[in-house]
Structure formats: structure tokens, C-alpha cells
Protein backbone atom coordinates (compact mmCIF):
# COMPACT_ATOMS: atom_id res chain seq x y z
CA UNK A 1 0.00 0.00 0.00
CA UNK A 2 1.31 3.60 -0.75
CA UNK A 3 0.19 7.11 0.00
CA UNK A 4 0.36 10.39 -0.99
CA UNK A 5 -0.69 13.12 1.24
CA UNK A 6 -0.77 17.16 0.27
CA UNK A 7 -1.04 19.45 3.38
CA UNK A 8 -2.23 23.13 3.64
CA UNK A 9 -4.26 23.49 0.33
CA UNK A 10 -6.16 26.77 -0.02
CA UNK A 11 -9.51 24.61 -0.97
CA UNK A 12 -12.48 24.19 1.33
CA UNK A 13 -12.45 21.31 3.04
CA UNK A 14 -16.16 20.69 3.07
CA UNK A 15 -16.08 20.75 -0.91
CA UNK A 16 -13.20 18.72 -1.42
CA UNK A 17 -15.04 15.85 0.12
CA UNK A 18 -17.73 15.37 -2.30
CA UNK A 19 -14.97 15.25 -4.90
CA UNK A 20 -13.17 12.41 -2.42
CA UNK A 21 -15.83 10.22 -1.62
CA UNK A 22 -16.36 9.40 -5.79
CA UNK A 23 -13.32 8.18 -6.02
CA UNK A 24 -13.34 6.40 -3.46
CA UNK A 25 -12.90 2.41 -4.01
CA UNK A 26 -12.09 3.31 -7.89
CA UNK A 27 -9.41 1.67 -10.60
CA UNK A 28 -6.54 4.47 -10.25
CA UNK A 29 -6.86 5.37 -13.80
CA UNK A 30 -10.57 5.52 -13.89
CA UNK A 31 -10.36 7.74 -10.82
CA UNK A 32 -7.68 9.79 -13.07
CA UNK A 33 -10.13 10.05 -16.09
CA UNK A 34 -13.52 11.08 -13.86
CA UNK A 35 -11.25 13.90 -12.14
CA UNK A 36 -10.10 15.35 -15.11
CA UNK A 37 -13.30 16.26 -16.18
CA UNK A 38 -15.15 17.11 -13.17
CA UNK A 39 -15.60 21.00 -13.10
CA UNK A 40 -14.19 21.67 -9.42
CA UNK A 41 -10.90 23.16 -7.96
CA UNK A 42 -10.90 20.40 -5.49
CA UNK A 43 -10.79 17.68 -8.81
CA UNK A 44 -7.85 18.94 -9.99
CA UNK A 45 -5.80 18.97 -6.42
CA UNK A 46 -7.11 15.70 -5.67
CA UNK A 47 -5.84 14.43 -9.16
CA UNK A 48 -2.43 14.97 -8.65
CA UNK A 49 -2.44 13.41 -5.38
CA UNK A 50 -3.71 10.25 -6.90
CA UNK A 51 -0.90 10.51 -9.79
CA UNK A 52 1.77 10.99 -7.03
CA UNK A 53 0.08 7.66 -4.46
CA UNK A 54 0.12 5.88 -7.62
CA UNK A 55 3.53 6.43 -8.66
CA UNK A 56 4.73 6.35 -5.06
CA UNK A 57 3.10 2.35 -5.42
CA UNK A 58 5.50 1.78 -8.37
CA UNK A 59 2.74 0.32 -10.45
CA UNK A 60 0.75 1.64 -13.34
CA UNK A 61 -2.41 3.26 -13.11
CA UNK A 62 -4.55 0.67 -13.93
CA UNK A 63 -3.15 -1.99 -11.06
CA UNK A 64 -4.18 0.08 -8.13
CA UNK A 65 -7.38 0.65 -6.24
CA UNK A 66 -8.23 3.82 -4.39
CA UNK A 67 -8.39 2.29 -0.92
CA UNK A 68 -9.18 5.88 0.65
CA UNK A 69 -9.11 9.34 -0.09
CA UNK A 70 -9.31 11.42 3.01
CA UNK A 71 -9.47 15.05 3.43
CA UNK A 72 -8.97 17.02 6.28
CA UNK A 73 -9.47 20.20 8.16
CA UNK A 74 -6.53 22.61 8.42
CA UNK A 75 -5.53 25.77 9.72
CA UNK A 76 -8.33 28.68 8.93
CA UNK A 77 -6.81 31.84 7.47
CA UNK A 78 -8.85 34.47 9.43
CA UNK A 79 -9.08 37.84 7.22
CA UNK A 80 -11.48 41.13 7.69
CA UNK A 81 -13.49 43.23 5.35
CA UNK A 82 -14.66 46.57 6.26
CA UNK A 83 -18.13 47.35 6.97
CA UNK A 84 -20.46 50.35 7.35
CA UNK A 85 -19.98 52.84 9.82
CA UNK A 86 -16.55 51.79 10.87
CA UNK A 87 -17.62 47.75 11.34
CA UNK A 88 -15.79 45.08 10.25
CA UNK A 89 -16.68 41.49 9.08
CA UNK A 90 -14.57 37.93 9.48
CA UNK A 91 -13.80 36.31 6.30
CA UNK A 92 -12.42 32.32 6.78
CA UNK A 93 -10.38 31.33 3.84
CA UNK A 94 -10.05 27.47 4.89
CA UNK A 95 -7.53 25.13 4.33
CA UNK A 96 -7.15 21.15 3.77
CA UNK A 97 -5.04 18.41 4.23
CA UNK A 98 -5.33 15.64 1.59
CA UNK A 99 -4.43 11.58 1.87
CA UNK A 100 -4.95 8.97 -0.79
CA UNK A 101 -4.00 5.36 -0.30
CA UNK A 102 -3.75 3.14 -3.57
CA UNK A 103 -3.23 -0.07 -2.95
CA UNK A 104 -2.13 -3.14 -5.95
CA UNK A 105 -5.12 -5.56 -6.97
């Protein structure tokens, strides 16, 4: 079994796991070919994670299974936006810590 795991990302957590849970259980290269043409940031992050677990197994693409794809909270960037009449509002700009485990069939 290998993994791959990409900390920090600038991609909301809570969106990156609808992306994770399709692949989930997945032929590596199948997983490869949905991701490149699903419309989402989180797609495209999650691809290359699965491209670097996969060649981290030292097998091709189409030997390996998706065992799991986990993401994870990280650290919240807190930022402010002014307001009216000398208010100010929080804006979270969350980040996400990515594992994928590809296992040989």
C-alpha cells in the first residue's frame, strides 16, 4: 500500500469531500479520467495526489485501487473586510489536508 498526502491546500475542506468520496474504491486510472473532467478546484488537487500515491506504489495506473481518499481540516486563514460605519466582518479562507492510499489488486 502507498500514499500520498498534500497538506495546507487553499480549498475548502467541506467541498473537497464530495470530490473524495467518488473516487473512493475506484481503478486508479478511472479515478484519473472522472477527475479530469469534473468541473471543481478540489478535482484537480485531488488528481495529482492520486498521480503521485500511484507512482509512489511503483505500479501503473490501472493496477491500483483507491483504498481511501481522506481530506482534512486545516488551519483557517482568518481575514477582515470593512463594513459600514466603521464595522468590520470575518472572512475564513479554509484550508485542507489531503491523503490517498492506492493499494495493488
Amino acid at each position: 500500500m502507498a500514499r500520498a498526502l498534500l497538506k495546507f491546500v487553499r480549498v475548502s475542506p467541506i467541498k473537497s469531500r464530495l470530490v473524495a468520496r467518488e473516487i473512493q474504491g475506484m481503478d486508479a486510472e478511472a479515478a484519473l479520467a472522472a477527475l479530469e473532467f469534473t468541473p471543481n478546484k478540489a478535482a484537480k488537487i485531488i488528481a495529482k495526489v492520486v498521480a503521485s500515491a500511484v507512482a509512489n506504489s511503483g505500479e501503473e495506473a490501472q493496477d491500483c485501487v483507491i483504498k481511501s481518499c481522506r481530506v482534512d481540516n486545516g488551519p483557517v486563514l482568518k481575514r477582515f473586510r470593512p463594513r459600514a460605519r466603521g464595522m468590520a466582518s470575518g472572512i475564513r479562507k479554509p484550508t485542507a489536508h489531503i491523503l490517498v492510499e492506492v493499494e495493488g489488486k
